[in-house]
N, C-alpha and C. Protein backbone atom coordinates (compact mmCIF):
# COMPACT_ATOMS: atom_id res chain seq x y z
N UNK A 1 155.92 205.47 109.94
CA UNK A 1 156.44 204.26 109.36
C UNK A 1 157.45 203.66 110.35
N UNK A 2 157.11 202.06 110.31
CA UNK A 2 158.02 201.64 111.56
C UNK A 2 159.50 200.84 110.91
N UNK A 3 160.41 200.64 111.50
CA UNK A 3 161.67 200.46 111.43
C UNK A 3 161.75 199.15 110.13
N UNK A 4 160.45 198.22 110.27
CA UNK A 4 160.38 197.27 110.07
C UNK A 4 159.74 197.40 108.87
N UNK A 5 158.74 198.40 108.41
CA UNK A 5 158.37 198.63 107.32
C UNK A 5 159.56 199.27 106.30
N UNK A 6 160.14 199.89 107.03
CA UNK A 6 160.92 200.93 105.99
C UNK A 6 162.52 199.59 105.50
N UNK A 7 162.48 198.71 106.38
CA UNK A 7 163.04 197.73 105.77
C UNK A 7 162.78 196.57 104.93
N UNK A 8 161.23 196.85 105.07
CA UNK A 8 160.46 195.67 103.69
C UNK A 8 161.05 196.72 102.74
N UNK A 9 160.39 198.45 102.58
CA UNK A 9 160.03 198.71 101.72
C UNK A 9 161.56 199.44 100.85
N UNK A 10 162.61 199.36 101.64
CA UNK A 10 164.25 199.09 100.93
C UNK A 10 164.52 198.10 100.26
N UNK A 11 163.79 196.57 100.76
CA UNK A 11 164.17 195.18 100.29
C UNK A 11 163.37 195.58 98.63
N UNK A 12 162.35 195.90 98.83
CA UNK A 12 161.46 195.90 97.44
C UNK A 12 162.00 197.22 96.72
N UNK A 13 162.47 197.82 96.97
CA UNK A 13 163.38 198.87 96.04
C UNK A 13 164.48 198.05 95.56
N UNK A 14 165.69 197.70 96.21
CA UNK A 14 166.49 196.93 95.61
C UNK A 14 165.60 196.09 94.68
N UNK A 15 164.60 195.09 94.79
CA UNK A 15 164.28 194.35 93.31
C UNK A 15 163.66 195.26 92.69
N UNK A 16 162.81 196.11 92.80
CA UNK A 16 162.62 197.03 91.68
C UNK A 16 163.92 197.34 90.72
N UNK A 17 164.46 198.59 91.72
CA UNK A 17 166.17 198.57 90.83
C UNK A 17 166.48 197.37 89.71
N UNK A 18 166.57 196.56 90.54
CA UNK A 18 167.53 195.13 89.70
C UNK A 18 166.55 195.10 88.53
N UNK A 19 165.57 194.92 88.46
CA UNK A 19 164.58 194.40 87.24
C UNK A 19 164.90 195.25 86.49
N UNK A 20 164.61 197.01 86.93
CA UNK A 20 164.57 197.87 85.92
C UNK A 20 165.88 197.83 85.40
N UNK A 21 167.45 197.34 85.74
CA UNK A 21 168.72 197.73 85.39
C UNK A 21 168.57 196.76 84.34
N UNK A 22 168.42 195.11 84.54
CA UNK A 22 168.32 194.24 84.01
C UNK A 22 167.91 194.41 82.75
N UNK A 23 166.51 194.93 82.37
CA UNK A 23 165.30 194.87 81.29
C UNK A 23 166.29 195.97 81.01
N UNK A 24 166.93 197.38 81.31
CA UNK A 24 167.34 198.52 80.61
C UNK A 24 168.83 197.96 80.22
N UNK A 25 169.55 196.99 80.36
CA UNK A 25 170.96 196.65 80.33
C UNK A 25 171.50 196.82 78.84
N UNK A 26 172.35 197.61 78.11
CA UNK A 26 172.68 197.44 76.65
C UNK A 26 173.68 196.36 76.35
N UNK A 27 173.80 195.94 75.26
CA UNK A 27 174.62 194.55 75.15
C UNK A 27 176.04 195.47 75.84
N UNK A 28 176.63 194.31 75.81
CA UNK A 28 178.10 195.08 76.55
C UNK A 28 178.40 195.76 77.74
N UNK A 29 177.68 196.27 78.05
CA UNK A 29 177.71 197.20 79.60
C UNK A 29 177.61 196.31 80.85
N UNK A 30 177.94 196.54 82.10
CA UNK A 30 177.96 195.97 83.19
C UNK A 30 176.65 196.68 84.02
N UNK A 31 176.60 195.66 85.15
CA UNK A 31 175.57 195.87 86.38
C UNK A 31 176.18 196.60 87.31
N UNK A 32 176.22 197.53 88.09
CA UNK A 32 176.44 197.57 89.00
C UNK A 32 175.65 197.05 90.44
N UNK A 33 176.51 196.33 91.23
CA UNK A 33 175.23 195.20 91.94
C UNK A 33 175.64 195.86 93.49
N UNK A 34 176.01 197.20 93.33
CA UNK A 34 176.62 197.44 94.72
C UNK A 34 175.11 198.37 95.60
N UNK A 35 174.75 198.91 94.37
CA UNK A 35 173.28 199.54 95.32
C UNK A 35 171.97 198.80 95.74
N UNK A 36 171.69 197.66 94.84
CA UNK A 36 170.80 196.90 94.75
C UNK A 36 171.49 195.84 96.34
N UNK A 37 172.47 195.67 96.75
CA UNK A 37 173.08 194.67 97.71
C UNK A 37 173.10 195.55 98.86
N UNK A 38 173.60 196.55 98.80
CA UNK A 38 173.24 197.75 99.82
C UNK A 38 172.34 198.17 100.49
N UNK A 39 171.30 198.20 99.47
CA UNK A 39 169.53 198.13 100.08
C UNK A 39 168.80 197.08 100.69
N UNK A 40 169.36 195.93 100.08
CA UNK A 40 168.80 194.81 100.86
C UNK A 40 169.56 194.32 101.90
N UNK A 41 170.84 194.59 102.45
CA UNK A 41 171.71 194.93 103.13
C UNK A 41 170.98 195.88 104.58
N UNK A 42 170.77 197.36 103.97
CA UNK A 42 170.15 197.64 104.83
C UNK A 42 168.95 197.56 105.48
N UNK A 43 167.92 197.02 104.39
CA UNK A 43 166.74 196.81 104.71
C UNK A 43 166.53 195.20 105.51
N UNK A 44 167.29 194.20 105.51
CA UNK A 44 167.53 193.21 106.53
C UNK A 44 167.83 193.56 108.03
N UNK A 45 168.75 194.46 108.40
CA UNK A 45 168.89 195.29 109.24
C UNK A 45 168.13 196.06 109.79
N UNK A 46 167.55 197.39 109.34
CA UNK A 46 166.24 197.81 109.54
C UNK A 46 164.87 196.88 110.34
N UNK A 47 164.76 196.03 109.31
CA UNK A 47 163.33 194.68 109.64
C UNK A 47 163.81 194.06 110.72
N UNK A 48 164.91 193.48 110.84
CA UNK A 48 165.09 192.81 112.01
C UNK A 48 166.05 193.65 113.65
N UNK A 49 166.15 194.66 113.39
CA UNK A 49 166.27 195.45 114.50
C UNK A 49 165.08 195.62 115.02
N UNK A 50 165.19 195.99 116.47
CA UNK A 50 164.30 196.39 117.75
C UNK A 50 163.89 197.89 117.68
N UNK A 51 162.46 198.03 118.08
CA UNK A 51 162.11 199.52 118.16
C UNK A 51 162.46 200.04 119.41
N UNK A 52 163.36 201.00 119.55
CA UNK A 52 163.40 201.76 120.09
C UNK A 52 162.52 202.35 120.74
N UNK A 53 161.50 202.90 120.22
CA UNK A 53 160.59 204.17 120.67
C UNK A 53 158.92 202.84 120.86
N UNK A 54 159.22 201.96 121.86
CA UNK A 54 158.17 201.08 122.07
C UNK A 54 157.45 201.84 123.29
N UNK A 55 158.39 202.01 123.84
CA UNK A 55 158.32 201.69 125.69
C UNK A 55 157.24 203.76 125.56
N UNK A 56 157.74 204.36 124.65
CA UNK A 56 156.65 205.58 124.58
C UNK A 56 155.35 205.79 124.71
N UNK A 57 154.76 204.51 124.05
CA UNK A 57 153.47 204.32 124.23
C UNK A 57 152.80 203.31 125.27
N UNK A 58 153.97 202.77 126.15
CA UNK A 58 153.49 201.66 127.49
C UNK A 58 152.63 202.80 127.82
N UNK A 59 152.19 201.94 129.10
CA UNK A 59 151.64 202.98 130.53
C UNK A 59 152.26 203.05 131.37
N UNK A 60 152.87 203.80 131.97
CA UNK A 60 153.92 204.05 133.15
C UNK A 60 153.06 203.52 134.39
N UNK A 61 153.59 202.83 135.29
CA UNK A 61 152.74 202.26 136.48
C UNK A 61 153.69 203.62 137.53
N UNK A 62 152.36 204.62 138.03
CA UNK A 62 152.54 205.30 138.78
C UNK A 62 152.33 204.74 139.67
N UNK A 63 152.33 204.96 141.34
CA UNK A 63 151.97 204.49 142.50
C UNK A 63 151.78 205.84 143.24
């Protein structure tokens, strides 16, 4: 899994989370919106960072 996937697939956890907190919410109680912001937080980060481990699979130009 590449850097970029595992940051879609954080973004779509955070809305999972949120829906399920939302639909489960009892009158009176609060959200906590710090994990759901966290994930998509990191998963923006993740997706739009550079791979590292590219240049592994070039071809090295021997001479």
């Amino acid at each position: 899994m590449t850097r970029k996937h595992l940051g879609f697939m954080m973004i779509g956890m955070a809305i999972i989370y949120t829906v399920v907190e939302l639909l489960t919410l009892k009158q009176g109680a609060f959200f906590n919106f710090f994990i759901p912001v966290a994930l998509v937080i990191g998963g923006i980060s993740l997706s739009r960072g550079e791979q590292r481990d590219e240049k592994v699979f070039k071809k090295k130009n021997v001479d």
